[in-house]
PDB file of N, CA and C in Angstrom:
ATOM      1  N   UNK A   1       0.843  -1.166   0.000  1.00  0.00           N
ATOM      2  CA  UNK A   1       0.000   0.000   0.000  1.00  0.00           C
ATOM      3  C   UNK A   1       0.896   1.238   0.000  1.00  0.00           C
ATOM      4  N   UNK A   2       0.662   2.225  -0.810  1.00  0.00           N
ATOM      5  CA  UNK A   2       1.033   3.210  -0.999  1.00  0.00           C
ATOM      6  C   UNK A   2       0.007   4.406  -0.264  1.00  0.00           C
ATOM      7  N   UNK A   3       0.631   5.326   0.295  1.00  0.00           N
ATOM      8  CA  UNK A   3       0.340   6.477   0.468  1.00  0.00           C
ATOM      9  C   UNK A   3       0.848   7.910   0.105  1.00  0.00           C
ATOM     10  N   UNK A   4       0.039   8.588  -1.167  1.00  0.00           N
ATOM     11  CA  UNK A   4       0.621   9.854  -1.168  1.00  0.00           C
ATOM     12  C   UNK A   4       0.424  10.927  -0.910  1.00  0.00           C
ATOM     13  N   UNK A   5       0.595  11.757  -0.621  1.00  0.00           N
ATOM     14  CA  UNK A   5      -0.051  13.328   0.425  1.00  0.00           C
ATOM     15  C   UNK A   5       0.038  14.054  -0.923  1.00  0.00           C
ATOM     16  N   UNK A   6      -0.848  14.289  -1.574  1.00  0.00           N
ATOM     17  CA  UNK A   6      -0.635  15.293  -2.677  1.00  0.00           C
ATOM     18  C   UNK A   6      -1.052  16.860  -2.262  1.00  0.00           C
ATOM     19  N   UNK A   7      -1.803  16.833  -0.731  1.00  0.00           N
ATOM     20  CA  UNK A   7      -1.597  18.776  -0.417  1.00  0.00           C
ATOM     21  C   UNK A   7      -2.229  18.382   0.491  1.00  0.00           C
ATOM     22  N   UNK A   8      -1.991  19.175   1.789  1.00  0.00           N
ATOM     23  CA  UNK A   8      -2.189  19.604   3.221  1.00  0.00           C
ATOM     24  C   UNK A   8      -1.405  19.022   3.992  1.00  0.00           C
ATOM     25  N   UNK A   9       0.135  18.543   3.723  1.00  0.00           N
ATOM     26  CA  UNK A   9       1.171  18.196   4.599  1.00  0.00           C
ATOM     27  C   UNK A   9       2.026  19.347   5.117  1.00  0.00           C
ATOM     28  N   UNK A  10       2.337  20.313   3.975  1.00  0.00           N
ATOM     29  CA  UNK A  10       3.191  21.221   4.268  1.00  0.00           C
ATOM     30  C   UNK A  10       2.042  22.543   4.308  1.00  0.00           C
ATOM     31  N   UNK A  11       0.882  22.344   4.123  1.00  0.00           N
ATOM     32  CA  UNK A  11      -0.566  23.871   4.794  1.00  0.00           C
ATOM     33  C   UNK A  11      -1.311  23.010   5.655  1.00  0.00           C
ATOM     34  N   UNK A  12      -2.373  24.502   5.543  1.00  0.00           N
ATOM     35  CA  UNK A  12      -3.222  23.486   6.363  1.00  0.00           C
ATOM     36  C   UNK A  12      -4.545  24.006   5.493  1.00  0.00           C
ATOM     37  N   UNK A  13      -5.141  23.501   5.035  1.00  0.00           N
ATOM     38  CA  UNK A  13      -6.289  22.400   4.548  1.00  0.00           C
ATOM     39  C   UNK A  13      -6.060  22.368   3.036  1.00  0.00           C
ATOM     40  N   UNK A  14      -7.197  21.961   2.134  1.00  0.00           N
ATOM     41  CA  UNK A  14      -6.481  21.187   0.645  1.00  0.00           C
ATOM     42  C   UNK A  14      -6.475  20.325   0.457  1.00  0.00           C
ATOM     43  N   UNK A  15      -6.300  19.886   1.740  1.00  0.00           N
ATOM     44  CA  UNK A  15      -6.702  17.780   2.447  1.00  0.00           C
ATOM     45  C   UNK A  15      -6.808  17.402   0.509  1.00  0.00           C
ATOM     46  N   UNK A  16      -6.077  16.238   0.353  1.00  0.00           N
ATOM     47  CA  UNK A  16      -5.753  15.330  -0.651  1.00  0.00           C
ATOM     48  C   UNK A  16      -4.749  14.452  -0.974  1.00  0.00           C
ATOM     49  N   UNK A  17      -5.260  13.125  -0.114  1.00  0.00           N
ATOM     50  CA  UNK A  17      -4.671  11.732  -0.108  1.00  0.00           C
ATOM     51  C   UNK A  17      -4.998  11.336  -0.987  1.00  0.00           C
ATOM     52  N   UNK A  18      -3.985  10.375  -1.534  1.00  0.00           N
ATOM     53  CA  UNK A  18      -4.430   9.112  -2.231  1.00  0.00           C
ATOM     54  C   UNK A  18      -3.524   8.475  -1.699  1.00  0.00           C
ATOM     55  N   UNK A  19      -4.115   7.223  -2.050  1.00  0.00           N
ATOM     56  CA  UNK A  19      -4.118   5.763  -0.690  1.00  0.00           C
ATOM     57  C   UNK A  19      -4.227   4.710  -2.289  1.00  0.00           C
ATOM     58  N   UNK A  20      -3.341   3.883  -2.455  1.00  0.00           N
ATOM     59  CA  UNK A  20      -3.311   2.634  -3.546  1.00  0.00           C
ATOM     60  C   UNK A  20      -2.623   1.640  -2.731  1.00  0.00           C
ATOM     61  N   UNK A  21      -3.351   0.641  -3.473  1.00  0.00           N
ATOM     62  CA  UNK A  21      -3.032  -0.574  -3.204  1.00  0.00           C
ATOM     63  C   UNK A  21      -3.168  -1.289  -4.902  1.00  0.00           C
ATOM     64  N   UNK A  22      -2.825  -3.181  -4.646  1.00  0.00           N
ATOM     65  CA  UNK A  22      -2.835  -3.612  -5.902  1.00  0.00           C
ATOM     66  C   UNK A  22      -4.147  -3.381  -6.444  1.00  0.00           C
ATOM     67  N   UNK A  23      -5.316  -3.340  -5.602  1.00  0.00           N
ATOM     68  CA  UNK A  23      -6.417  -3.769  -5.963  1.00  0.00           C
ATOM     69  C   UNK A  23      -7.197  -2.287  -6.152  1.00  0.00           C
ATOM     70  N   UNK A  24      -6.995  -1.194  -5.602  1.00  0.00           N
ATOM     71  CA  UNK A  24      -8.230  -0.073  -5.627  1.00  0.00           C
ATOM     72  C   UNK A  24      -7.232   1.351  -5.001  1.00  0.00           C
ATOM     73  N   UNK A  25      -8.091   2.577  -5.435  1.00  0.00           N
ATOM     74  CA  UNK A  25      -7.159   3.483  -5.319  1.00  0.00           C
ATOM     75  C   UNK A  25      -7.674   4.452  -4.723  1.00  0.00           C
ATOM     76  N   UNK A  26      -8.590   4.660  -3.772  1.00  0.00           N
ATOM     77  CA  UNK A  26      -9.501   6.053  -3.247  1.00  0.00           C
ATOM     78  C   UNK A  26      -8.595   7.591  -3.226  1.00  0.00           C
ATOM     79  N   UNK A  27      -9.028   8.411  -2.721  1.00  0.00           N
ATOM     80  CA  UNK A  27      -8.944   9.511  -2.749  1.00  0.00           C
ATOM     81  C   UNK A  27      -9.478   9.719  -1.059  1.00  0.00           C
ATOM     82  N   UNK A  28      -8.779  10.320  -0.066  1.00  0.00           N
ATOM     83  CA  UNK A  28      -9.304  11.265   0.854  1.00  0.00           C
ATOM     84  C   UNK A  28      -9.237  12.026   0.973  1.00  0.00           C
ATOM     85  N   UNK A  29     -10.724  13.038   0.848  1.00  0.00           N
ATOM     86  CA  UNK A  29     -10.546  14.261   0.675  1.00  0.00           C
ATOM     87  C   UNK A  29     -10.338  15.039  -0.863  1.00  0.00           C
ATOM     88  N   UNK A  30     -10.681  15.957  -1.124  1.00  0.00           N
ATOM     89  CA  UNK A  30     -10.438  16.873  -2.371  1.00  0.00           C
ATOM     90  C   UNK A  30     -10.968  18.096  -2.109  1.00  0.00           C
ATOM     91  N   UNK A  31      -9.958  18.691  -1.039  1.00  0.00           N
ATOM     92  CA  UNK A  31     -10.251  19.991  -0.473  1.00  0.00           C
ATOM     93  C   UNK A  31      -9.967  21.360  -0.933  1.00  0.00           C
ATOM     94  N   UNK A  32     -10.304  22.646  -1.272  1.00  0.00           N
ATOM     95  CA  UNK A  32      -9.954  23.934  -1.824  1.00  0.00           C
ATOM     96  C   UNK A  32      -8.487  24.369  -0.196  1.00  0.00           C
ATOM     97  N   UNK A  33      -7.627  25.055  -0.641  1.00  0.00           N
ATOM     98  CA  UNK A  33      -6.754  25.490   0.071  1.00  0.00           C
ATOM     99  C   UNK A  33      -7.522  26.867   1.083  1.00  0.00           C
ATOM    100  N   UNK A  34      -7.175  26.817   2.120  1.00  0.00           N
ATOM    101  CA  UNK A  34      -7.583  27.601   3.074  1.00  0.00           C
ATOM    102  C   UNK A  34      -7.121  29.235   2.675  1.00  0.00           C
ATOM    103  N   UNK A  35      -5.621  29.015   1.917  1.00  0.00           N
ATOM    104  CA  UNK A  35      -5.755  30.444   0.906  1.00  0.00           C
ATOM    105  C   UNK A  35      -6.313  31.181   0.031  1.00  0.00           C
ATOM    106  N   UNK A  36      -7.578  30.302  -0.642  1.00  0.00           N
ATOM    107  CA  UNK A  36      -8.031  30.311  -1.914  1.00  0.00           C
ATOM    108  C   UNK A  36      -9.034  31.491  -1.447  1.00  0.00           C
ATOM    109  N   UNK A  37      -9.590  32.528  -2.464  1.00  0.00           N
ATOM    110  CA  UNK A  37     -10.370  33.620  -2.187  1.00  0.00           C
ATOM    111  C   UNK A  37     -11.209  33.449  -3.141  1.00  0.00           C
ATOM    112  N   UNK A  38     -12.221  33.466  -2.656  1.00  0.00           N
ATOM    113  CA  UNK A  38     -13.630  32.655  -3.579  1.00  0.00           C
ATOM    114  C   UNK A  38     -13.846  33.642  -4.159  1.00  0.00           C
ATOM    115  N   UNK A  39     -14.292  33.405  -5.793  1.00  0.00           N
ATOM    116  CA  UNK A  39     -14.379  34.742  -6.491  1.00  0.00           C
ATOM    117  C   UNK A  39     -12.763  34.675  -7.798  1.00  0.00           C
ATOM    118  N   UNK A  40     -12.204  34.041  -7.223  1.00  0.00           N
ATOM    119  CA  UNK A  40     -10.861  33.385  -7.879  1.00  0.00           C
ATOM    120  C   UNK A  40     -11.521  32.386  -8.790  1.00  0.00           C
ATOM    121  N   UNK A  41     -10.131  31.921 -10.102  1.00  0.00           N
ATOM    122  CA  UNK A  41     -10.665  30.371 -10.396  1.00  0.00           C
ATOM    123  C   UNK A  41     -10.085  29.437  -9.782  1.00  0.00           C
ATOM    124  N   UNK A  42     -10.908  28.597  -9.583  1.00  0.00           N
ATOM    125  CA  UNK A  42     -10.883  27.279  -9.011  1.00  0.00           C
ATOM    126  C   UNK A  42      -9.808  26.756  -9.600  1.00  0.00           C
ATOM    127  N   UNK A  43      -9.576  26.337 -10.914  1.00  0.00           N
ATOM    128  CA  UNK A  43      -8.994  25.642 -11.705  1.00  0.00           C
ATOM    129  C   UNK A  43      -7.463  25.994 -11.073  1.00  0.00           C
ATOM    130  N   UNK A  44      -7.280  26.971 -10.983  1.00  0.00           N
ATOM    131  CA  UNK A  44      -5.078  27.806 -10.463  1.00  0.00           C
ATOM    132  C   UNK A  44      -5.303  26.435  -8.756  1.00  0.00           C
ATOM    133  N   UNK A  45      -6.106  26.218  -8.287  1.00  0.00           N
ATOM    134  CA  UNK A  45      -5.410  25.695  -7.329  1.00  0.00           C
ATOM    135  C   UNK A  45      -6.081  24.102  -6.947  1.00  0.00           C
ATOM    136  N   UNK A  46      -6.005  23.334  -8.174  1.00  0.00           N
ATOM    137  CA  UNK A  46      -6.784  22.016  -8.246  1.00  0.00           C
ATOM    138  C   UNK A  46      -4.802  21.536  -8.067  1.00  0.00           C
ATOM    139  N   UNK A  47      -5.102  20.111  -7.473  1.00  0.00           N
ATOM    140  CA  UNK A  47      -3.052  19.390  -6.926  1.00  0.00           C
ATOM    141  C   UNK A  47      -3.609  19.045  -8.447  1.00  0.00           C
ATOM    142  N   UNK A  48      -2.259  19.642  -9.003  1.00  0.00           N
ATOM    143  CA  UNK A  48      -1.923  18.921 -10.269  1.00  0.00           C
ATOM    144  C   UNK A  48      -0.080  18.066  -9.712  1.00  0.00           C
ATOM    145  N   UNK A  49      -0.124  17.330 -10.643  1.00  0.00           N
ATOM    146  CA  UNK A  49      -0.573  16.695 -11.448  1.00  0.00           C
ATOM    147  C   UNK A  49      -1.951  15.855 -11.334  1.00  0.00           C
ATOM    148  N   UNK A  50      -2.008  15.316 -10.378  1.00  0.00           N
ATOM    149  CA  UNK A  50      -3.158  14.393  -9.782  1.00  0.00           C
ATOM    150  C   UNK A  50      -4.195  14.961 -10.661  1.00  0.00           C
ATOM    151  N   UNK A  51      -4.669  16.282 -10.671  1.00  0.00           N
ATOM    152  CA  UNK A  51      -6.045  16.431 -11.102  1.00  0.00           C
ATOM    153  C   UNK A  51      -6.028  15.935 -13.111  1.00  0.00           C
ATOM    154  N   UNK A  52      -5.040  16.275 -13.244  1.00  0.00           N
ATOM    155  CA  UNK A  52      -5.101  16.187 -15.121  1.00  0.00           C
ATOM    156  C   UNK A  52      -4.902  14.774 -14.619  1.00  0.00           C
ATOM    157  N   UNK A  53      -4.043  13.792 -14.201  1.00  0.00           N
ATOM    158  CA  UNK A  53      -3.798  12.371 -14.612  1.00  0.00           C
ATOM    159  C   UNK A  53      -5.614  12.215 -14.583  1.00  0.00           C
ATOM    160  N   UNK A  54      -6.223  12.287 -13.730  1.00  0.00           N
ATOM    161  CA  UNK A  54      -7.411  11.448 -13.210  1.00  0.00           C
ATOM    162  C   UNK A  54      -8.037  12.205 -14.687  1.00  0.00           C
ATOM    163  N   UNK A  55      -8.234  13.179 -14.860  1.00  0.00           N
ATOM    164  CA  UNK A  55      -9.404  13.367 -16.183  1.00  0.00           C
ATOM    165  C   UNK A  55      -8.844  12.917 -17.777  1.00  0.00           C
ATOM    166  N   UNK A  56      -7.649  13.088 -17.824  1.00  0.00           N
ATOM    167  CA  UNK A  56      -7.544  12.554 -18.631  1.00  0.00           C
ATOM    168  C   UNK A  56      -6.994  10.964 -19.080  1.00  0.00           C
ATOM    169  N   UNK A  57      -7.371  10.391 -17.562  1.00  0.00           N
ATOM    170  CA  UNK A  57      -7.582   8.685 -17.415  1.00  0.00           C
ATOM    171  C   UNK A  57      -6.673   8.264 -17.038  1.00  0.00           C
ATOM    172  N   UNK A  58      -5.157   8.714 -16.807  1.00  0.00           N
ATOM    173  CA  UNK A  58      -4.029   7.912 -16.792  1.00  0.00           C
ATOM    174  C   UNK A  58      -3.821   7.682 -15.504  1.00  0.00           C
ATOM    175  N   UNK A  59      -4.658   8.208 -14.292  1.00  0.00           N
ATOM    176  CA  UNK A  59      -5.075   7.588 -13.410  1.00  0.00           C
ATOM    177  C   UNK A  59      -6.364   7.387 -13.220  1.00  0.00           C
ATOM    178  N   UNK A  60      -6.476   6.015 -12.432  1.00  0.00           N
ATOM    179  CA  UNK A  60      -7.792   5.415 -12.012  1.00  0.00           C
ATOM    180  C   UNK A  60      -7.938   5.807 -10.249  1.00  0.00           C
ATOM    181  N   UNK A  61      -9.189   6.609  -9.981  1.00  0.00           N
ATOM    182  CA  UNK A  61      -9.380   6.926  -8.831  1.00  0.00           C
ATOM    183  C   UNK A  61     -11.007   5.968  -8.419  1.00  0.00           C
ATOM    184  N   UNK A  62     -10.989   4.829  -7.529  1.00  0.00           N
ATOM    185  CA  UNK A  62     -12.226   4.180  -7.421  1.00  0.00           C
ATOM    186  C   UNK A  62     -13.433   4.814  -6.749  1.00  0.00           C
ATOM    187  N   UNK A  63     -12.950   5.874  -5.936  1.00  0.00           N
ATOM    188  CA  UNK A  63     -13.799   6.518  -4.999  1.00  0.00           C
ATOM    189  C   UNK A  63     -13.188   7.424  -3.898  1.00  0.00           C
ATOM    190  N   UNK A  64     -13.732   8.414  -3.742  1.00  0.00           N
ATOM    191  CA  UNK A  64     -13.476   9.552  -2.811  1.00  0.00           C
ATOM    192  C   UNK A  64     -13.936   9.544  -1.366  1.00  0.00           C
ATOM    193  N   UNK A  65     -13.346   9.120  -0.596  1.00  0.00           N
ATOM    194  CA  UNK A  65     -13.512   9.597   0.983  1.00  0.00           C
ATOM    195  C   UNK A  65     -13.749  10.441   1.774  1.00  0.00           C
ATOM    196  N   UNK A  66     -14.956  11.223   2.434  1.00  0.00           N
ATOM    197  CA  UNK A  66     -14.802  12.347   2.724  1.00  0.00           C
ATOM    198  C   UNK A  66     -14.202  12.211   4.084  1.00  0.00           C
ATOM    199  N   UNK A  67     -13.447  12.828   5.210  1.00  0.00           N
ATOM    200  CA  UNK A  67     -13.467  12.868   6.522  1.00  0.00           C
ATOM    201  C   UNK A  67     -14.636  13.969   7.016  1.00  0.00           C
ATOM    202  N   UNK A  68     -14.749  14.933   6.575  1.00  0.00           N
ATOM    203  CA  UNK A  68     -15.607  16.020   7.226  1.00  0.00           C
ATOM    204  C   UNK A  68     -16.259  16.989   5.995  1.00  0.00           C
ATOM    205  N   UNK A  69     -17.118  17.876   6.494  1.00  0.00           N
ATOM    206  CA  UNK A  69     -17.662  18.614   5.514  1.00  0.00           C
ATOM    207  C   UNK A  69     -16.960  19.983   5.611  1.00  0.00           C
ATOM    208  N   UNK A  70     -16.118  20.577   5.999  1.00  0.00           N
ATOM    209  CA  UNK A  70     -15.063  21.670   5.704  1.00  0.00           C
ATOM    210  C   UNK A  70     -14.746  21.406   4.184  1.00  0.00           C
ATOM    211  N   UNK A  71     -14.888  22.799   3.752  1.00  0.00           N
ATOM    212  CA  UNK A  71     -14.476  23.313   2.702  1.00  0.00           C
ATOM    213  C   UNK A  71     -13.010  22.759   2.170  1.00  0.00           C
ATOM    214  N   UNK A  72     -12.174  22.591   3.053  1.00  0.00           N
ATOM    215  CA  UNK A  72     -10.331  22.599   2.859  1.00  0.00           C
ATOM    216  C   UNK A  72     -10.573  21.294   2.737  1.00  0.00           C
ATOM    217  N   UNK A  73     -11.490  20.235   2.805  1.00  0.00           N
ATOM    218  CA  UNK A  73     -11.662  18.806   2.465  1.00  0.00           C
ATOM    219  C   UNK A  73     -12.561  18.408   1.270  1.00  0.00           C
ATOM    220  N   UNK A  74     -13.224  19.084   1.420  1.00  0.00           N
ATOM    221  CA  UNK A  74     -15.004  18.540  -0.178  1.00  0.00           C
ATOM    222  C   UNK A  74     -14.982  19.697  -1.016  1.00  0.00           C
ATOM    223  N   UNK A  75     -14.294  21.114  -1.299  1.00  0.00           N
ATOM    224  CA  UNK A  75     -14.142  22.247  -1.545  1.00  0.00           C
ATOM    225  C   UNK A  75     -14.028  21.898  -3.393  1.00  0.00           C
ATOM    226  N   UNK A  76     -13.441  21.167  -3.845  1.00  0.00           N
ATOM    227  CA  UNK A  76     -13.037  20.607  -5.034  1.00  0.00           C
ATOM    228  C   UNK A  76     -13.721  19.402  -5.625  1.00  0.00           C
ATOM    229  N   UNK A  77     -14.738  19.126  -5.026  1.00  0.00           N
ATOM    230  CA  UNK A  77     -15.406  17.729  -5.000  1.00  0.00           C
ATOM    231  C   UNK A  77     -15.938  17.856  -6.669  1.00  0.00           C
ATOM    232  N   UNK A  78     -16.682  18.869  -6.632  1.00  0.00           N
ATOM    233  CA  UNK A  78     -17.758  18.883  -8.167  1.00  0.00           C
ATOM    234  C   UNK A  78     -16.671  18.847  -9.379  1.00  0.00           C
ATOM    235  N   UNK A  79     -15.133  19.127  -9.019  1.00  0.00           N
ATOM    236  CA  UNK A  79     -14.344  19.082 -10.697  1.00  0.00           C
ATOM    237  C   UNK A  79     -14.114  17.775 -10.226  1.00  0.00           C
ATOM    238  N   UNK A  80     -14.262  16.990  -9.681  1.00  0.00           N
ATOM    239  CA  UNK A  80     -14.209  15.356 -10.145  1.00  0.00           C
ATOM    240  C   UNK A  80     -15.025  15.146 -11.245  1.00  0.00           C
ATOM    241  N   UNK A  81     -14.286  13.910 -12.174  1.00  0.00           N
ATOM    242  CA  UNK A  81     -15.606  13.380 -13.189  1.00  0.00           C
ATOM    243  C   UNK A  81     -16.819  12.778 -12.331  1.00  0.00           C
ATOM    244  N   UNK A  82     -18.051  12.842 -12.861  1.00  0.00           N
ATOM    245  CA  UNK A  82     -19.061  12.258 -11.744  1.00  0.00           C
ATOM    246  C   UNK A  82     -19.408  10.738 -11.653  1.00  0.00           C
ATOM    247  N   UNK A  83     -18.860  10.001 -12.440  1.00  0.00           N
ATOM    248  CA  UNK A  83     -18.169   8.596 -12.163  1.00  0.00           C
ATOM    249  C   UNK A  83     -17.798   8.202 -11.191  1.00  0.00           C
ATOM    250  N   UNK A  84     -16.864   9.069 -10.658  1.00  0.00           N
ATOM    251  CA  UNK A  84     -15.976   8.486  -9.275  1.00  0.00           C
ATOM    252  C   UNK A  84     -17.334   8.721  -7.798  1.00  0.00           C
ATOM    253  N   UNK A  85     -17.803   7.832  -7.504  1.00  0.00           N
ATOM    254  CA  UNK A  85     -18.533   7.788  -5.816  1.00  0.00           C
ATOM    255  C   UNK A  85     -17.631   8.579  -5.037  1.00  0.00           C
ATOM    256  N   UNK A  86     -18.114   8.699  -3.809  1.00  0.00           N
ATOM    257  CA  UNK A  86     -18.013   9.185  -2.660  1.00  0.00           C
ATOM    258  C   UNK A  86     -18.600   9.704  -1.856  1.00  0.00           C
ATOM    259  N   UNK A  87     -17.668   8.990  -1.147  1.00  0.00           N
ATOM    260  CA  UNK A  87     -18.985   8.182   0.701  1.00  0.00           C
ATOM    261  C   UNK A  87     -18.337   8.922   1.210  1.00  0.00           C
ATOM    262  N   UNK A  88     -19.246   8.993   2.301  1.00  0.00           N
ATOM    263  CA  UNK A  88     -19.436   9.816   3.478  1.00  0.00           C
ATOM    264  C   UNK A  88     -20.003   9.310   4.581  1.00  0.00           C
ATOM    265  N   UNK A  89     -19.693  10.393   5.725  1.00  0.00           N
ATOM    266  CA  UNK A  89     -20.901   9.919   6.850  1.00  0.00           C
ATOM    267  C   UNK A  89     -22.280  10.318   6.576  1.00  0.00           C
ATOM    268  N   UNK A  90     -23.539   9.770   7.521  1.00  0.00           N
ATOM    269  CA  UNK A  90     -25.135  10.737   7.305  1.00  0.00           C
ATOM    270  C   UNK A  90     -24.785  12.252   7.215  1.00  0.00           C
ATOM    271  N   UNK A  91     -23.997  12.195   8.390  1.00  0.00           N
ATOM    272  CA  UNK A  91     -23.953  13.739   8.989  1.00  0.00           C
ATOM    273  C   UNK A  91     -23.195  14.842   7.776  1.00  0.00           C
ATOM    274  N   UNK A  92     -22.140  14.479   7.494  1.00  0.00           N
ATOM    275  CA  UNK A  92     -21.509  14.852   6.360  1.00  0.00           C
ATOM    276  C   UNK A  92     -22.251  15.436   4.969  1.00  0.00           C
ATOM    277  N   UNK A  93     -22.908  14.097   4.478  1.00  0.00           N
ATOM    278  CA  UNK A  93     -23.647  14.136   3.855  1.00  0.00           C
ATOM    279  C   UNK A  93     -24.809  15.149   3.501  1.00  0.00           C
ATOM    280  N   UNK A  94     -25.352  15.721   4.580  1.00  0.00           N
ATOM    281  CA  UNK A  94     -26.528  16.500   4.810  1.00  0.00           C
ATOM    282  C   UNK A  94     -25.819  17.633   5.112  1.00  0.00           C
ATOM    283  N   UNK A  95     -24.350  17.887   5.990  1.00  0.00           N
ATOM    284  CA  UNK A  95     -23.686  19.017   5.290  1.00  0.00           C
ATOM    285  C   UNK A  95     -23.193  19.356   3.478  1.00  0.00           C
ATOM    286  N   UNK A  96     -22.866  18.697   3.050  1.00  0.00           N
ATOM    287  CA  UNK A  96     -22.755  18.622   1.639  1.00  0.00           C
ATOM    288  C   UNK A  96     -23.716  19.405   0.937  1.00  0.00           C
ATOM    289  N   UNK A  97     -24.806  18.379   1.109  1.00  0.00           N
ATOM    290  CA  UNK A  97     -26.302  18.754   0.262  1.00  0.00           C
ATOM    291  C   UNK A  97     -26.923  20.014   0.866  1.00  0.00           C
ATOM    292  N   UNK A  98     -26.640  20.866   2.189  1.00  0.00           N
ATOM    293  CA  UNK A  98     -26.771  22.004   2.522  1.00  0.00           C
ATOM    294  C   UNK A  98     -25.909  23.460   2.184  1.00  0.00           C
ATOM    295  N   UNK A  99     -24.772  22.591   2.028  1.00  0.00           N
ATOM    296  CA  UNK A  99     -23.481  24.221   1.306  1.00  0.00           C
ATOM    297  C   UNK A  99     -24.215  23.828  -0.162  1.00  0.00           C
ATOM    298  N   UNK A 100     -24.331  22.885  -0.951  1.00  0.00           N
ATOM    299  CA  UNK A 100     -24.646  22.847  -2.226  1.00  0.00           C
ATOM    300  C   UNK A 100     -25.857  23.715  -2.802  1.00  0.00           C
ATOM    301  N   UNK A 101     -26.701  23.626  -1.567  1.00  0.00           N
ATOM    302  CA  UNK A 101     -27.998  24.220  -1.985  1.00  0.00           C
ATOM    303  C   UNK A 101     -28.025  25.399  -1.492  1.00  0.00           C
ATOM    304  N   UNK A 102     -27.429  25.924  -0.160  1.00  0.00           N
ATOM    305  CA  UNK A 102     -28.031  27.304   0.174  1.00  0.00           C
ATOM    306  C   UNK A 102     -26.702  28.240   0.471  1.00  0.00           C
ATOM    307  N   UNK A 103     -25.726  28.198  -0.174  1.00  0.00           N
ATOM    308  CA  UNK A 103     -24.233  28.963  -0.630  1.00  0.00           C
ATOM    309  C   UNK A 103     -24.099  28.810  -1.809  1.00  0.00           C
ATOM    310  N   UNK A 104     -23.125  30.062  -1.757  1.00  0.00           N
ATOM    311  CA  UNK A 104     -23.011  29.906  -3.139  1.00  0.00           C
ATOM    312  C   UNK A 104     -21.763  29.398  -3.703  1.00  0.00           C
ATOM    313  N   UNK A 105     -20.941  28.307  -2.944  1.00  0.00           N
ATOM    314  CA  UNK A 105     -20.447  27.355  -3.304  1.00  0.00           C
ATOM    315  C   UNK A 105     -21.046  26.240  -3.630  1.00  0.00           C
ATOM    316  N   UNK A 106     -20.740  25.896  -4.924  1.00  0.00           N
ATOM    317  CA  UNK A 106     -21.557  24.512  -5.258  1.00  0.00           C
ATOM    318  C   UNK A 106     -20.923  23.364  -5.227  1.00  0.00           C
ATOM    319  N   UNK A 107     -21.061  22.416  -4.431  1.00  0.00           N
ATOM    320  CA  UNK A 107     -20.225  21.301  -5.017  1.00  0.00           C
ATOM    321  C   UNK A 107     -20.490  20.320  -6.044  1.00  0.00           C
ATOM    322  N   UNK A 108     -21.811  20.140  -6.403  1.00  0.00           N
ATOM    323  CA  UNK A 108     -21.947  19.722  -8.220  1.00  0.00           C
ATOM    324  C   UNK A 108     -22.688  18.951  -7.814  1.00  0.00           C
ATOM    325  N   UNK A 109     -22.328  17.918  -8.879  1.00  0.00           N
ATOM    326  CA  UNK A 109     -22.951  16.701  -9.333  1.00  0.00           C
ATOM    327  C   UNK A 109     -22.509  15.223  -9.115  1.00  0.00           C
ATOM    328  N   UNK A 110     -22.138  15.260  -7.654  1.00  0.00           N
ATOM    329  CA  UNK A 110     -21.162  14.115  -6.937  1.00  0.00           C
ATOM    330  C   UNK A 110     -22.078  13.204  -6.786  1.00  0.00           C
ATOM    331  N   UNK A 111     -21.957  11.698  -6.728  1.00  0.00           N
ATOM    332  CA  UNK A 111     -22.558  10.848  -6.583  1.00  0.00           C
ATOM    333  C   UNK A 111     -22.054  10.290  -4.985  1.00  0.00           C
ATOM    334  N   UNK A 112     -23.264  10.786  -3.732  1.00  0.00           N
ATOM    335  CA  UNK A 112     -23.076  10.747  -2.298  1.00  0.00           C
ATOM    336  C   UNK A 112     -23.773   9.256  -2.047  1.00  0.00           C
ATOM    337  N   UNK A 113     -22.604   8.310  -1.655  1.00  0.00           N
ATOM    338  CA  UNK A 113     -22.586   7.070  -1.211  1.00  0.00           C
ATOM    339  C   UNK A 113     -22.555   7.171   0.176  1.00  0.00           C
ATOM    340  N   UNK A 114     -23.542   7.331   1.362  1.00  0.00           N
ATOM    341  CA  UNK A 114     -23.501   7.287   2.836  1.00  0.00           C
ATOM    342  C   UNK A 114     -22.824   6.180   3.058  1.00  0.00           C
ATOM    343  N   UNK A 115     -21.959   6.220   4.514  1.00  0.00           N
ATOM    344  CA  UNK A 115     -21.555   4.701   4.928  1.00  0.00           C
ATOM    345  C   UNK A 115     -22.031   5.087   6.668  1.00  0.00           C
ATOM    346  N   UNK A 116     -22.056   4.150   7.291  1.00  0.00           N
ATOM    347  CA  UNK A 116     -22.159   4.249   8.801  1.00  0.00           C
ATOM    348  C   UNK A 116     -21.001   2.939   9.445  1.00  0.00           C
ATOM    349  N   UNK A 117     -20.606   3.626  10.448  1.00  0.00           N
ATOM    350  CA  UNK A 117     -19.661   2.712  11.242  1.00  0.00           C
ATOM    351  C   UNK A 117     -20.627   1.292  11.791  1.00  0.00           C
ATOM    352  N   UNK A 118     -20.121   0.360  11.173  1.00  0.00           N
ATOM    353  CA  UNK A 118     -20.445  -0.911  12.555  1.00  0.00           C
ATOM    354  C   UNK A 118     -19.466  -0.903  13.683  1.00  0.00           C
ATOM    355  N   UNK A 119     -20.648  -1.118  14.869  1.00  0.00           N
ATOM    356  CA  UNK A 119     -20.399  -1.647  16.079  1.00  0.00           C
ATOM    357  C   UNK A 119     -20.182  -3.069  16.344  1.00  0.00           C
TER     358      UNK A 119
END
């Protein structure tokens, strides 16, 4: 298993892991940088390379992880292709679908897979 920190090791938020193994490759997190000034384009601060490999296929991302609903984590969610899932908690979730609808940050057209912890 591989782990790579592609942004929020050396800031703080931006949050964007990827986590591979032989078999599957998630994503945690795909967060906007806590520097970013909304009203800016989006596009100047997407982690490249990561973001061009994944759209233009030469990487395979199976699914996106959220940890929390902060911006510096789901902030970048909607320039995913909408192919790629991603789960969440309930709670998360219903933050999501609330910045989406009543801010005027949108996070798109993500396909929200809930998960809940077993006990």
């Amino acid at each position: 298993m591989n782990v790579i920190i592609h942004r929020g090791a050396r800031e703080v938020g931006g949050s964007c892991i990827e986590i591979n193994s032989s078999t599957t490759t998630p994503l945690c997190d795909f967060g906007l940088p806590l520097s970013f000034e909304f009203g800016k384009d989006m596009d100047a601060v997407l982690p490249e390379p990561l973001y061009t490999d994944i759209t233009s296929s030469r990487k395979k991302i199976d699914a996106v992880l959220l940890s929390h609903a902060h911006l510096d984590h789901i902030g970048l969610m909607g320039k995913l292709p909408s192919h790629i899932p991603v789960y969440m908690g309930t709670a998360t979730s219903r933050q999501v679908q609330f910045i989406d609808r009543f801010t005027a940050h949108k996070i798109g057209h993500i396909q929200i897979a809930a998960w809940r912890l077993i006990k």
